[in-house]
N, C-alpha and C. Protein backbone atom coordinates (compact mmCIF):
# COMPACT_ATOMS: atom_id res chain seq x y z
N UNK A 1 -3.45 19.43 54.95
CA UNK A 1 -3.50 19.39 53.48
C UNK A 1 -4.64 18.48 53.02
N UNK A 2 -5.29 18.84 52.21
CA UNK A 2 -6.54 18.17 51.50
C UNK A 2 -6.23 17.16 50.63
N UNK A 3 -6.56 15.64 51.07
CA UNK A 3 -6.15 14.76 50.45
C UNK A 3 -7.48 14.47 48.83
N UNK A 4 -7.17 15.16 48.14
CA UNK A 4 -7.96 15.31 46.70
C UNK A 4 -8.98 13.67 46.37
N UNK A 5 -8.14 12.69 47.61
CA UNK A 5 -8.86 11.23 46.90
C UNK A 5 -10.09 11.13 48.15
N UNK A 6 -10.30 12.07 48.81
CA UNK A 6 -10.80 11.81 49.92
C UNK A 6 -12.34 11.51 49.79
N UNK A 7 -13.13 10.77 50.53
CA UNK A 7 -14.36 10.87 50.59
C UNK A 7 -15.43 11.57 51.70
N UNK A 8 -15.95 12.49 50.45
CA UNK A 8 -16.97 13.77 50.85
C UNK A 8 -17.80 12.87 52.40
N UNK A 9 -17.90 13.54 53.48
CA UNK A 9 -18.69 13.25 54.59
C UNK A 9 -19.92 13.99 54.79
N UNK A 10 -21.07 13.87 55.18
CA UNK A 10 -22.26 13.91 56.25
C UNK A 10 -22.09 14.95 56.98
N UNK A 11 -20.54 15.51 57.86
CA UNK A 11 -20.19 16.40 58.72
C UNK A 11 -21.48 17.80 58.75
N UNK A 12 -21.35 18.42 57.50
CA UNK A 12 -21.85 19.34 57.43
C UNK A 12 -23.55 18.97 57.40
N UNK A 13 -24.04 18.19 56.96
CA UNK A 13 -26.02 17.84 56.99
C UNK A 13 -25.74 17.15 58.08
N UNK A 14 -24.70 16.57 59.23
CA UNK A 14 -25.11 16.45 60.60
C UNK A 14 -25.74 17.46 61.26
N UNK A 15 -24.75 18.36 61.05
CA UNK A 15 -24.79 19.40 62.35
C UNK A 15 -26.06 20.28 62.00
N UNK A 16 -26.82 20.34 60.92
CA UNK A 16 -27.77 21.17 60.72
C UNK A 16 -28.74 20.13 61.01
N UNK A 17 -28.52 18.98 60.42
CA UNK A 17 -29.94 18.46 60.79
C UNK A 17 -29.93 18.43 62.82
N UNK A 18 -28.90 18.14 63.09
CA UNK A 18 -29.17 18.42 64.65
C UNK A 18 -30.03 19.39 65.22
N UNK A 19 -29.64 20.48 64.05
CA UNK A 19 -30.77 21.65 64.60
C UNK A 19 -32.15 21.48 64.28
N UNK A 20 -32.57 20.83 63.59
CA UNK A 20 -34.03 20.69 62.71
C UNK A 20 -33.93 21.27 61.56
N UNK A 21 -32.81 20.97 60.54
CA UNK A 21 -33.12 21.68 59.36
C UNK A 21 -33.20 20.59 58.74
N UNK A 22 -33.77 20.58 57.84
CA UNK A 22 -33.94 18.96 57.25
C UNK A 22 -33.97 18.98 55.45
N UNK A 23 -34.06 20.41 54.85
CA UNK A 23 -34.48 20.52 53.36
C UNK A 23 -32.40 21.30 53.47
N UNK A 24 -31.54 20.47 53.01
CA UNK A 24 -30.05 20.99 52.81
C UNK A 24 -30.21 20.99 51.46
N UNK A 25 -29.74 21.92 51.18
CA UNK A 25 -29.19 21.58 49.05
C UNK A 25 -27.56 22.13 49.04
N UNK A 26 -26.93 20.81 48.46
CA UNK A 26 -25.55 21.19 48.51
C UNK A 26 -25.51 21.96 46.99
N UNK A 27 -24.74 22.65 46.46
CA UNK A 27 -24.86 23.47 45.43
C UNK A 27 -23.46 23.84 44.67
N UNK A 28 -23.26 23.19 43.49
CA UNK A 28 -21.77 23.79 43.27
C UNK A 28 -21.73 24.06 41.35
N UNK A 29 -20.89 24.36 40.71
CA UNK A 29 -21.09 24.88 39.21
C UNK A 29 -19.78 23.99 38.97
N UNK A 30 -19.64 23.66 37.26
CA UNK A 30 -18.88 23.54 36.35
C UNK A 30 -18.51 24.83 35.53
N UNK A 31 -17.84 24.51 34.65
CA UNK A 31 -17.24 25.18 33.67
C UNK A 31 -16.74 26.34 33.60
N UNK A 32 -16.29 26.98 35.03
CA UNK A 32 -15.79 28.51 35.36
C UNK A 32 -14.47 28.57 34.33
N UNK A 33 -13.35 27.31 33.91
CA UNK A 33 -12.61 27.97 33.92
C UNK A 33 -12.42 27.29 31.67
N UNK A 34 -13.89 26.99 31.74
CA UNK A 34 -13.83 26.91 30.05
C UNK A 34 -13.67 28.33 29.07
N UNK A 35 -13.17 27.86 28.11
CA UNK A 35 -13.30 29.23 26.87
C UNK A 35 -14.52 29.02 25.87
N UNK A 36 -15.09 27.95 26.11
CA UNK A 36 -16.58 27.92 25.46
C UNK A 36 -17.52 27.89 26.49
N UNK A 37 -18.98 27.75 25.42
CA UNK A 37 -20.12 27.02 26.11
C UNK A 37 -20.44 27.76 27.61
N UNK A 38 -21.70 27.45 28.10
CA UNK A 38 -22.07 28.38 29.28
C UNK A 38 -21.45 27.64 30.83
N UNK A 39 -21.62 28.29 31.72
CA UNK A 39 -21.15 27.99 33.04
C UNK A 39 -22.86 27.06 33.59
N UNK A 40 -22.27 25.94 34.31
CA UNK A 40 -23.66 25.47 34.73
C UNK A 40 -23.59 24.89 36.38
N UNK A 41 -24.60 25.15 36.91
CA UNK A 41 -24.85 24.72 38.39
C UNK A 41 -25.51 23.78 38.52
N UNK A 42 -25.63 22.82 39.86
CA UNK A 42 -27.11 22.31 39.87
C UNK A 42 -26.82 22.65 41.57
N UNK A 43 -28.06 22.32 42.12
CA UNK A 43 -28.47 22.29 43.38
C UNK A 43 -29.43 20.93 43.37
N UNK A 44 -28.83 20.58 44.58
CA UNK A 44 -29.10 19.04 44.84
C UNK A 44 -29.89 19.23 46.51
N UNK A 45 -31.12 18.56 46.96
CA UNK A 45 -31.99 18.32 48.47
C UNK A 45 -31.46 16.78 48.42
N UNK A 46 -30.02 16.29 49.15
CA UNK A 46 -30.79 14.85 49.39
C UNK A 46 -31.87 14.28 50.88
N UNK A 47 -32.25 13.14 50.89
CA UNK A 47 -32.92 12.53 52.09
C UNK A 47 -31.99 12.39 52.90
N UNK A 48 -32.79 12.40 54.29
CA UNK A 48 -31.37 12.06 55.30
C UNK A 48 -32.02 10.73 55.50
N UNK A 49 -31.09 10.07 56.12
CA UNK A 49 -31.03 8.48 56.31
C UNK A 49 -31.17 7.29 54.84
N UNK A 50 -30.47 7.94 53.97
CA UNK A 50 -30.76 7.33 52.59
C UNK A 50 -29.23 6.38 52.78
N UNK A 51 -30.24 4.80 52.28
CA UNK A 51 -28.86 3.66 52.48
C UNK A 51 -29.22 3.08 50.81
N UNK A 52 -27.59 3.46 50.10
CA UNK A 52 -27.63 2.87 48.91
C UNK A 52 -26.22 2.34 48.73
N UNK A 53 -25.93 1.54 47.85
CA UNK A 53 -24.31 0.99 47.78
C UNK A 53 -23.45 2.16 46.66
N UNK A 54 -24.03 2.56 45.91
CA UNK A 54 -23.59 3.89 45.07
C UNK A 54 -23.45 5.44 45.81
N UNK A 55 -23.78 5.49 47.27
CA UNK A 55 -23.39 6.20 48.37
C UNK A 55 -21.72 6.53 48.44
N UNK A 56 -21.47 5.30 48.62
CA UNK A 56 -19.78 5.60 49.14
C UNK A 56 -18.98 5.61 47.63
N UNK A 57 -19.76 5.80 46.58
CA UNK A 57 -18.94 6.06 45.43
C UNK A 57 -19.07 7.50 44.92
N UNK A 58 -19.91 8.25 45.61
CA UNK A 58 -19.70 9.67 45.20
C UNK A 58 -18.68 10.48 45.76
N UNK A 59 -18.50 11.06 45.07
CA UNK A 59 -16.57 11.76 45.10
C UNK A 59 -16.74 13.78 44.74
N UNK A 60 -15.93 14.31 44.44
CA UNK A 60 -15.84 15.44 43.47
C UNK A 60 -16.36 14.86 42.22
N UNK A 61 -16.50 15.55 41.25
CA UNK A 61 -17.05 15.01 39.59
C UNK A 61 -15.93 15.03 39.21
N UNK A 62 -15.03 15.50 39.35
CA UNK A 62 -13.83 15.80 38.90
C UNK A 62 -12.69 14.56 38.96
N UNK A 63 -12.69 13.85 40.15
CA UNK A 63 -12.18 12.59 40.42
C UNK A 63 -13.07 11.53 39.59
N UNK A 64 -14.32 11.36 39.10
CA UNK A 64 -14.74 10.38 38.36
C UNK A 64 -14.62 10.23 36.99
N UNK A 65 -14.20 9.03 36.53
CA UNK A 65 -14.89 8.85 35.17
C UNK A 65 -15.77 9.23 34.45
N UNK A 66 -15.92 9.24 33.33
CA UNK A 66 -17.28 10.29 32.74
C UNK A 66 -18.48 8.66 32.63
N UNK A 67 -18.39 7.80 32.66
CA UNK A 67 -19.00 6.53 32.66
C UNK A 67 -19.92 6.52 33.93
N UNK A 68 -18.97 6.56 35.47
CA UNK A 68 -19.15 6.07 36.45
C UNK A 68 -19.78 7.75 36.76
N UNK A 69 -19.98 8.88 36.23
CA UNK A 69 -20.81 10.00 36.58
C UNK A 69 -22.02 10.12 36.70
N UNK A 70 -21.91 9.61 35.37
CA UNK A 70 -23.12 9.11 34.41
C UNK A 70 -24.02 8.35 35.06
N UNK A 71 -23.61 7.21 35.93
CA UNK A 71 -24.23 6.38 36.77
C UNK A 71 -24.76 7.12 37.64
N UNK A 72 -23.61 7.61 38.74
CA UNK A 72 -24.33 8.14 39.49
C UNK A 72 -25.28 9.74 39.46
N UNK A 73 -25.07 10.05 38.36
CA UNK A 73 -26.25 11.25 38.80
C UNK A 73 -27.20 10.83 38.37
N UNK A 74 -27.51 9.66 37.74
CA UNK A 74 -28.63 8.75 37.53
C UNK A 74 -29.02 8.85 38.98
N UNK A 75 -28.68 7.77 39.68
CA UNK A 75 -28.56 7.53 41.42
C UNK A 75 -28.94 8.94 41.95
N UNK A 76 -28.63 9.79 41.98
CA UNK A 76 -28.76 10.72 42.33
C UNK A 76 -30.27 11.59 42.67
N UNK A 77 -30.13 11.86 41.24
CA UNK A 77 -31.33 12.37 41.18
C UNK A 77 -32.75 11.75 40.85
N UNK A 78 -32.86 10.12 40.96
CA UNK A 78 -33.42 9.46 41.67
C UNK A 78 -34.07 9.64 43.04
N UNK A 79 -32.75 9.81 43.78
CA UNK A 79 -33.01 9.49 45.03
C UNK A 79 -33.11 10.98 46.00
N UNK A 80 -33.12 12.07 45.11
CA UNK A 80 -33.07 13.15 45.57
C UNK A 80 -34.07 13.50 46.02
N UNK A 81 -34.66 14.59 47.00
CA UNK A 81 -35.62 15.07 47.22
C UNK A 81 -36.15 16.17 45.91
N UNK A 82 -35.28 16.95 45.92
CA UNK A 82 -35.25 17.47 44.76
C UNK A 82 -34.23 18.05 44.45
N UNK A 83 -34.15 18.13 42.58
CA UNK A 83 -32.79 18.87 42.02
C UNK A 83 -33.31 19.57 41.02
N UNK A 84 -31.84 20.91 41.20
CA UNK A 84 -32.21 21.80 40.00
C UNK A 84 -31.11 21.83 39.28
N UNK A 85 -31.00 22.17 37.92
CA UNK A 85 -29.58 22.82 37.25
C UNK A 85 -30.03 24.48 36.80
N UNK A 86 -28.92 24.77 36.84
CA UNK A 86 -29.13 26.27 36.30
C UNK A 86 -28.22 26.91 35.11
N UNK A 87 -28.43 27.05 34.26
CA UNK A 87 -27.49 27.73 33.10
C UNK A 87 -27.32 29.21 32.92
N UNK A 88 -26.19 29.70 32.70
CA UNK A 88 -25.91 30.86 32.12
C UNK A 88 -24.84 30.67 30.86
N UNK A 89 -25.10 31.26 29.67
CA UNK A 89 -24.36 31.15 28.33
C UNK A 89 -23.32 31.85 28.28
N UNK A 90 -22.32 31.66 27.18
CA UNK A 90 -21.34 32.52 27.27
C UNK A 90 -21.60 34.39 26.47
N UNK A 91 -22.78 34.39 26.06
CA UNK A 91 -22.94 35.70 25.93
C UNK A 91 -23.02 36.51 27.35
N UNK A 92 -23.91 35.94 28.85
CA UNK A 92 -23.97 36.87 30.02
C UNK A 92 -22.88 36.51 30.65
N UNK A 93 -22.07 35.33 30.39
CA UNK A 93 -20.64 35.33 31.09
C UNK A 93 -19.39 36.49 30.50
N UNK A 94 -19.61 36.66 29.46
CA UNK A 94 -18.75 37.87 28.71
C UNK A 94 -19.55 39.32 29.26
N UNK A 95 -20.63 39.36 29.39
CA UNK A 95 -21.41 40.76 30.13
C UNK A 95 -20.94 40.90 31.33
N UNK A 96 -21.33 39.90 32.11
CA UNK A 96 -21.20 39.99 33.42
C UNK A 96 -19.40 39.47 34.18
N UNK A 97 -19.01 38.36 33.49
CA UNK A 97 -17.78 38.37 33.99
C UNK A 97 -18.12 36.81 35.07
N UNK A 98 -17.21 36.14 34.61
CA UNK A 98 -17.35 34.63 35.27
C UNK A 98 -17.96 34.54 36.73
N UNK A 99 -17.12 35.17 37.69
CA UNK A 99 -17.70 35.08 39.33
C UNK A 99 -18.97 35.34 39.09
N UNK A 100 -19.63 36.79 38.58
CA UNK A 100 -21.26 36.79 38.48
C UNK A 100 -22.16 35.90 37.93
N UNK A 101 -21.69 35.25 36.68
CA UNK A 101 -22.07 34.31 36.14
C UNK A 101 -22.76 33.14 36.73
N UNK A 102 -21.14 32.85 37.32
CA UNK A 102 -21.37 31.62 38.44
C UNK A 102 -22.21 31.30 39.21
N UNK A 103 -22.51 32.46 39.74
CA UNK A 103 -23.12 32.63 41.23
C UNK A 103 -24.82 32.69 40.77
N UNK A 104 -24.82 33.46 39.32
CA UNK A 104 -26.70 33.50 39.14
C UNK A 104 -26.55 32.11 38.54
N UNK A 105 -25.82 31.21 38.02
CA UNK A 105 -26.44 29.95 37.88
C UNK A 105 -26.86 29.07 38.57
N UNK A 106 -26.03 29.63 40.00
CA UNK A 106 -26.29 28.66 41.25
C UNK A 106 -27.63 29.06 41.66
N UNK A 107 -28.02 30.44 41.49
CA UNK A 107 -29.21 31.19 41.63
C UNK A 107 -30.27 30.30 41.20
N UNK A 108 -30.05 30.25 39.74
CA UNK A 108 -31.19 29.76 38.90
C UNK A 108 -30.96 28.05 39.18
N UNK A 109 -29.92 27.35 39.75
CA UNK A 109 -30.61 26.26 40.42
C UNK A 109 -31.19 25.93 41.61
N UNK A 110 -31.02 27.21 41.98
CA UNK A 110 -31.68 27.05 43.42
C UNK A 110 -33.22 27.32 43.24
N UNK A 111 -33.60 28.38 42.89
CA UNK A 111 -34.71 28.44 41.91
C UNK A 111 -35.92 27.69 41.50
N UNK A 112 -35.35 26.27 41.02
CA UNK A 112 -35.68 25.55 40.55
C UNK A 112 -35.73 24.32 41.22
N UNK A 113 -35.44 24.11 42.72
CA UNK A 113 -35.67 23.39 43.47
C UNK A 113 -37.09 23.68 44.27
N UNK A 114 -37.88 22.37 43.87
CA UNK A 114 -38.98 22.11 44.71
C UNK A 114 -39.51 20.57 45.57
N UNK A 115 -39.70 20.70 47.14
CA UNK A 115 -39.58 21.83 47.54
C UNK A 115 -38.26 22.88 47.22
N UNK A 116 -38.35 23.97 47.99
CA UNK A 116 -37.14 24.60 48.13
C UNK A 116 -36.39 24.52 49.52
N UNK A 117 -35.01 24.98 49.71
CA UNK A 117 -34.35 24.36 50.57
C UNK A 117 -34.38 25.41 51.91
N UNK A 118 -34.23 24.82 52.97
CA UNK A 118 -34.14 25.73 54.10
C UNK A 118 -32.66 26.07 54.60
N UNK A 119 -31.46 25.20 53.64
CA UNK A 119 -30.14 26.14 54.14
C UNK A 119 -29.08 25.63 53.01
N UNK A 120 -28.06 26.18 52.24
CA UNK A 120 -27.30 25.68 51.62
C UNK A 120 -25.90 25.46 52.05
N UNK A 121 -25.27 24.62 51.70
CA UNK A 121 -24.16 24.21 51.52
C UNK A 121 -23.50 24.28 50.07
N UNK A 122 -22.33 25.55 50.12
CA UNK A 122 -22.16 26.13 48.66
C UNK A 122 -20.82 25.50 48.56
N UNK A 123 -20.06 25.33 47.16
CA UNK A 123 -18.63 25.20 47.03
C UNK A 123 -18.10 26.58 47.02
N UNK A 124 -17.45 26.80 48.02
CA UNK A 124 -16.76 27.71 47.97
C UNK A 124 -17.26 29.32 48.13
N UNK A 125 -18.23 29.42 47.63
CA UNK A 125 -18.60 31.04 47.68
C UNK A 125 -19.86 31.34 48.38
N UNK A 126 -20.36 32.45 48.38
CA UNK A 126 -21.49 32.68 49.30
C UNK A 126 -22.14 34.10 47.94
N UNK A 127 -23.60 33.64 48.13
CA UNK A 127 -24.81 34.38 47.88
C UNK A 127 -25.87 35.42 48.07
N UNK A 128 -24.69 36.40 48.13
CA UNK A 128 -25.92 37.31 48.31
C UNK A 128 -27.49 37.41 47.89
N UNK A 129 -27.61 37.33 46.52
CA UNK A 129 -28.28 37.65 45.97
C UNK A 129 -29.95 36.54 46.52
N UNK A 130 -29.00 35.14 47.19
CA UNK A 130 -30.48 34.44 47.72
C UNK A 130 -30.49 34.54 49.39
N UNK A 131 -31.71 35.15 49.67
CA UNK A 131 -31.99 35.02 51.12
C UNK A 131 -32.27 33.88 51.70
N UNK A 132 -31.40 33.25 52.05
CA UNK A 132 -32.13 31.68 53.07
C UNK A 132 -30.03 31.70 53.54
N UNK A 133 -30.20 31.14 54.75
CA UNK A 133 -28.70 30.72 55.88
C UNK A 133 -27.87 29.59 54.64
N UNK A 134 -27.06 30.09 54.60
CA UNK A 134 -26.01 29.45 54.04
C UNK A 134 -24.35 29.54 54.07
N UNK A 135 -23.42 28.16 53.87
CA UNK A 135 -22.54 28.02 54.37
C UNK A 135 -21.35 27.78 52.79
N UNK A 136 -20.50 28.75 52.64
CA UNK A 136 -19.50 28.86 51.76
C UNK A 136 -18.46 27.47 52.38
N UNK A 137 -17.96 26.44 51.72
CA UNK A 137 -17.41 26.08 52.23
C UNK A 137 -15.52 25.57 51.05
N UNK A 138 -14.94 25.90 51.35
CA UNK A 138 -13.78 25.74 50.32
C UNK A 138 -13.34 24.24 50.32
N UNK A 139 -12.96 23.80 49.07
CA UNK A 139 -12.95 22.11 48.63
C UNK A 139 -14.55 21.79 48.76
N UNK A 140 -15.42 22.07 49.02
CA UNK A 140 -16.57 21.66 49.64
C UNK A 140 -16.86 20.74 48.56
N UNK A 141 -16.92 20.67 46.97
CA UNK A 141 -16.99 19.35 46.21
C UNK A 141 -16.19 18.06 46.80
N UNK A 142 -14.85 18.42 47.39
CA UNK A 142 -14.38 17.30 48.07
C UNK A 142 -14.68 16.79 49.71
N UNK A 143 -14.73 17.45 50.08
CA UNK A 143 -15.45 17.41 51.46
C UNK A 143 -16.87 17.34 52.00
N UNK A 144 -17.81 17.57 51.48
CA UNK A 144 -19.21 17.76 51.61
C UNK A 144 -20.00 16.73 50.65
N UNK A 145 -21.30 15.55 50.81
CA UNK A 145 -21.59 15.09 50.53
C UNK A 145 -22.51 15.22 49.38
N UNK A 146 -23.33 16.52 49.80
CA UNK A 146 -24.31 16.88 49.14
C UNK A 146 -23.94 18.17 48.47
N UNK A 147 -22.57 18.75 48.46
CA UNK A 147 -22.00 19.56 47.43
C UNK A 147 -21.50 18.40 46.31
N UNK A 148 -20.93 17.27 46.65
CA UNK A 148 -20.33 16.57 45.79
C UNK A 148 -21.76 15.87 45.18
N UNK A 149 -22.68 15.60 45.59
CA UNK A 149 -23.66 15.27 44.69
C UNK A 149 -24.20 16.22 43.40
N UNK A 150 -23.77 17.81 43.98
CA UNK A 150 -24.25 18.86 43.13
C UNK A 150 -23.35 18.45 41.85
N UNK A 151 -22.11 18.55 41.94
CA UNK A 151 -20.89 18.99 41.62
C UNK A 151 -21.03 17.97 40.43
N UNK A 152 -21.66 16.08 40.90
CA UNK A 152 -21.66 15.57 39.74
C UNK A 152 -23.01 15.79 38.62
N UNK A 153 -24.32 15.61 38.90
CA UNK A 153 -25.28 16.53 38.44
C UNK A 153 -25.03 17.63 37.49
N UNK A 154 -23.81 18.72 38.12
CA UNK A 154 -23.88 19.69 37.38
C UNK A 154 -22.51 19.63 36.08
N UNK A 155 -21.99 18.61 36.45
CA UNK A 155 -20.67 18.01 35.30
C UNK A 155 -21.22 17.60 34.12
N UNK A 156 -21.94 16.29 34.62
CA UNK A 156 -22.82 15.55 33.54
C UNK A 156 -24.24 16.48 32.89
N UNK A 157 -24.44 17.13 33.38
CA UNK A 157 -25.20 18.15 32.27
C UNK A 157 -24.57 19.06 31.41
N UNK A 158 -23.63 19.53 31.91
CA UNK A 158 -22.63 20.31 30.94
C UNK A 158 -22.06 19.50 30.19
N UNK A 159 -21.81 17.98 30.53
CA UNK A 159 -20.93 17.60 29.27
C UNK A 159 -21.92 17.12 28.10
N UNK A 160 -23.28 16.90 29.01
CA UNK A 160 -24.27 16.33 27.34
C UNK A 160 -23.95 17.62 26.70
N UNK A 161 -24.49 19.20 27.05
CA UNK A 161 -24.55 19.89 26.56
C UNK A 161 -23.47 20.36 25.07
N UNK A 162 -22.24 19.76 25.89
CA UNK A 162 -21.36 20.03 24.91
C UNK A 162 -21.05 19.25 24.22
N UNK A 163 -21.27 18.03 24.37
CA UNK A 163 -21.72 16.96 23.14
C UNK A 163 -22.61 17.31 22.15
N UNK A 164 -23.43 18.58 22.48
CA UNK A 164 -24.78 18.46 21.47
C UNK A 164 -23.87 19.56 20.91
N UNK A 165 -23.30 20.49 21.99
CA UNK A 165 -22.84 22.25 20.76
C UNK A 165 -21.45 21.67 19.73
N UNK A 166 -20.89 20.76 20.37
CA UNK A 166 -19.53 19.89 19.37
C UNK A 166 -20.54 19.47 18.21
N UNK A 167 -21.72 19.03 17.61
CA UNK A 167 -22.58 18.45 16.53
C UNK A 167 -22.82 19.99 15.92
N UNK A 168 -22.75 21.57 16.35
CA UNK A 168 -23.25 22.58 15.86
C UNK A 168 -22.60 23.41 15.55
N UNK A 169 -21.11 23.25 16.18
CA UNK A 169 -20.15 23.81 16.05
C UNK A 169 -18.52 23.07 15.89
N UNK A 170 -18.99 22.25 14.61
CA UNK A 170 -17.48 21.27 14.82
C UNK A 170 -16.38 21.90 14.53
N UNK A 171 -15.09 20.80 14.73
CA UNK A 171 -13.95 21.62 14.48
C UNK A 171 -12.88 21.75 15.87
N UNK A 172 -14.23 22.48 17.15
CA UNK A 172 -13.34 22.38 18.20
C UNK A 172 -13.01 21.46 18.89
N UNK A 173 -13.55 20.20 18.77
CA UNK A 173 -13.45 18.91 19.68
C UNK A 173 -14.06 18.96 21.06
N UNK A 174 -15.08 19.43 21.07
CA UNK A 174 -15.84 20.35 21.90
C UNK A 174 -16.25 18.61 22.69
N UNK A 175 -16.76 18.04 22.26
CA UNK A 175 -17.71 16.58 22.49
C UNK A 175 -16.29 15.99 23.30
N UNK A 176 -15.21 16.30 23.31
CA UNK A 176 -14.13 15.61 23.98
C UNK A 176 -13.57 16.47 24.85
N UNK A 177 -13.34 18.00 24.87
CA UNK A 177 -12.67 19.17 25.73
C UNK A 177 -13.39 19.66 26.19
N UNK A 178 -14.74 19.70 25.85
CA UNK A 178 -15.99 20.18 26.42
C UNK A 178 -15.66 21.68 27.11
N UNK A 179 -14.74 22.30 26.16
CA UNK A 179 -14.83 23.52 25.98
C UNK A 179 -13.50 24.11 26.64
N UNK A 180 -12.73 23.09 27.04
CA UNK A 180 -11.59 23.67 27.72
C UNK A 180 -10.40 23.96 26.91
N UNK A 181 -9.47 24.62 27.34
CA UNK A 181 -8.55 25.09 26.46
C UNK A 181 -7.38 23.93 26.30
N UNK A 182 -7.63 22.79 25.18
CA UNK A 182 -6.91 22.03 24.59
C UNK A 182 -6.17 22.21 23.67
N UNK A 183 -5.31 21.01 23.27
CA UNK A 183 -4.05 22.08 22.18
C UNK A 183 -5.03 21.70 20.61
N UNK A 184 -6.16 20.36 21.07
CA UNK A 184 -6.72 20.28 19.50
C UNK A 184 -7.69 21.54 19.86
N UNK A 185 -8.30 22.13 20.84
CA UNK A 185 -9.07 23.21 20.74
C UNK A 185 -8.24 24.33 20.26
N UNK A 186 -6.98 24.45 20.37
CA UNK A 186 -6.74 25.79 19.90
C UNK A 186 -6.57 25.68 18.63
N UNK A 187 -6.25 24.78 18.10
CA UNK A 187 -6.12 24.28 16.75
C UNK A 187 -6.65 24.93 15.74
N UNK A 188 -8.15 24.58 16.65
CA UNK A 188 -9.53 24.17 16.03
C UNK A 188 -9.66 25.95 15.94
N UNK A 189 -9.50 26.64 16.98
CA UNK A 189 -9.02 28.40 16.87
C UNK A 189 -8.59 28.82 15.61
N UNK A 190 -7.69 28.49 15.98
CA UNK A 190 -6.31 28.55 15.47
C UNK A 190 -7.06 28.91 13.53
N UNK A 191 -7.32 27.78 13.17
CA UNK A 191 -7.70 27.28 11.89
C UNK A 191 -9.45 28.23 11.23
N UNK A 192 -10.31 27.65 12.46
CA UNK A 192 -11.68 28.83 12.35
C UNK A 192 -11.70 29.56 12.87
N UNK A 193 -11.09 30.15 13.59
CA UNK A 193 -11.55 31.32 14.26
C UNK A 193 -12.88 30.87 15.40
N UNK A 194 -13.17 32.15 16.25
CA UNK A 194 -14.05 31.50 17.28
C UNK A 194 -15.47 31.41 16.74
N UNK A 195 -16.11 30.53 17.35
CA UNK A 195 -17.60 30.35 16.99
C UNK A 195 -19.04 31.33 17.91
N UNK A 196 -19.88 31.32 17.67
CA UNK A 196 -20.57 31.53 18.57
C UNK A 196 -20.80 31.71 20.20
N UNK A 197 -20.18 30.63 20.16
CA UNK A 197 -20.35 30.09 21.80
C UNK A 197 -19.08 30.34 22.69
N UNK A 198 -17.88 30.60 21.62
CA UNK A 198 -16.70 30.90 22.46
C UNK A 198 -16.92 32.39 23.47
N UNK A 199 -16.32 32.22 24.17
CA UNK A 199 -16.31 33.54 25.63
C UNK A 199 -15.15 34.19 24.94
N UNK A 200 -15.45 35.74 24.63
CA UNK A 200 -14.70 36.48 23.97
C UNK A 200 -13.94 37.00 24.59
N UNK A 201 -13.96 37.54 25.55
CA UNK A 201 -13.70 38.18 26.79
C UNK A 201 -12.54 37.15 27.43
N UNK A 202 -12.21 36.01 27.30
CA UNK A 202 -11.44 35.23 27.60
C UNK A 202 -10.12 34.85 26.61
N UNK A 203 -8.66 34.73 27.18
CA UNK A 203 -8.31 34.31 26.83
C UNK A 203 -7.90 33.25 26.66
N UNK A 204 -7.26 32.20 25.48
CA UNK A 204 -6.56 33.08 23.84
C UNK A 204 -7.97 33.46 22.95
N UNK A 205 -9.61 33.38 23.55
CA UNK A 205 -10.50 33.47 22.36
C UNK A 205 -9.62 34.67 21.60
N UNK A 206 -9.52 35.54 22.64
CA UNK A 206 -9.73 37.22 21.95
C UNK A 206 -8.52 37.52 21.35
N UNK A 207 -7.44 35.98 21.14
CA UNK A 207 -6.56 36.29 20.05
C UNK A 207 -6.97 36.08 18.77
N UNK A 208 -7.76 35.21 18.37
CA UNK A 208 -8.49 35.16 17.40
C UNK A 208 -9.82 36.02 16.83
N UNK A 209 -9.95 36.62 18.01
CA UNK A 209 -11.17 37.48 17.26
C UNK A 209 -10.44 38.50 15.71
């Protein structure tokens, strides 16, 4: 059983770098299971042999504070070789349907990594759509070092984001639920109806449409 407090290991950028692979990008998305706002990825290259004291504080994004995130994807992408994020909105998530979504955002952060990487380490799913060796791995935000580096990277960009669409679209408490289905978000439904940015295709939006 997967102890949820656990700290992400090296395991997986051992055994590849054993082989000579040396460019890893761990890679994982936010917001699959919001009713607003777009789904976002990042893809993260870290260095191997990198000694910092904010090391043994990276976790899932999900286990951190939004303070202590903040810090570290500072740290992060600092110290990265290179990082990408990738966005998809909730108009091609209602076209395409969340899993597709997901997967071209991870696309478009992979993309956007330069250099680019010679093997990934994914949360959970696998990529057709990019040609280079890569490894699906499940919990992998909790287990994997450089998925959990993605994982915070790609938190803390989604939540500025929805700090800025909560200033454009008030009402839902968006800057605090950051798009998830809260009881002041349904409220906020409930009372306006959906906005722009809500995923229609999802429910309760499409009780309010």
């Amino acid at each position: 059983m997967l102890n949820i407090y656990q700290r992400p290991s090296f395991a997986e950028e051992k055994t590849l770098l054993a082989r000579g692979i040396r460019l890893i990008a761990g890679v994982d998305e936010v917001g699959r299971g919001s009713i607003a706002g777009p789904v976002v990825a990042a893809a993260v290259i870290m260095p191997d042999g990198l000694k910092a004291p904010w090391l043994a504080e990276v976790r899932d994004s999900k286990q951190l504070r939004p303070a202590k995130r903040g810090i570290l994807a500072s740290h992060i992408k600092r110290a990265a070789i290179s990082f990408g994020v990738g966005v998809v909105n909730q108009k091609l998530i209602d076209t395409m349907g969340i899993v597709e979504a997901s997967k071209l955002a991870m696309k478009l952060a992979i993309n956007r990594l330069s250099p680019g990487p010679e093997y990934l380490l994914i949360d959970y799913v696998y990529l057709p759509a990019v040609k280079l060796p890569q490894k699906g791995i499940t919990d992998g935000d909790c287990k994997c070092f450089s998925i959990a580096c993605a994982s915070i990277v790609a938190k803390v960009a989604r939540d500025e984001m929805m700090m800025r669409l909560d200033r454009l679209f008030s009402g839902y408490r968006l800057a605090e639920n950051k798009g998830y289905c809260t009881e002041e978000h349904l409220a906020g439904l409930s009372r306006l109806g959906p906005s722009p940015i809500h995923r229609r295709t999802f429910q309760p939006v499409r009780w309010y449409l």
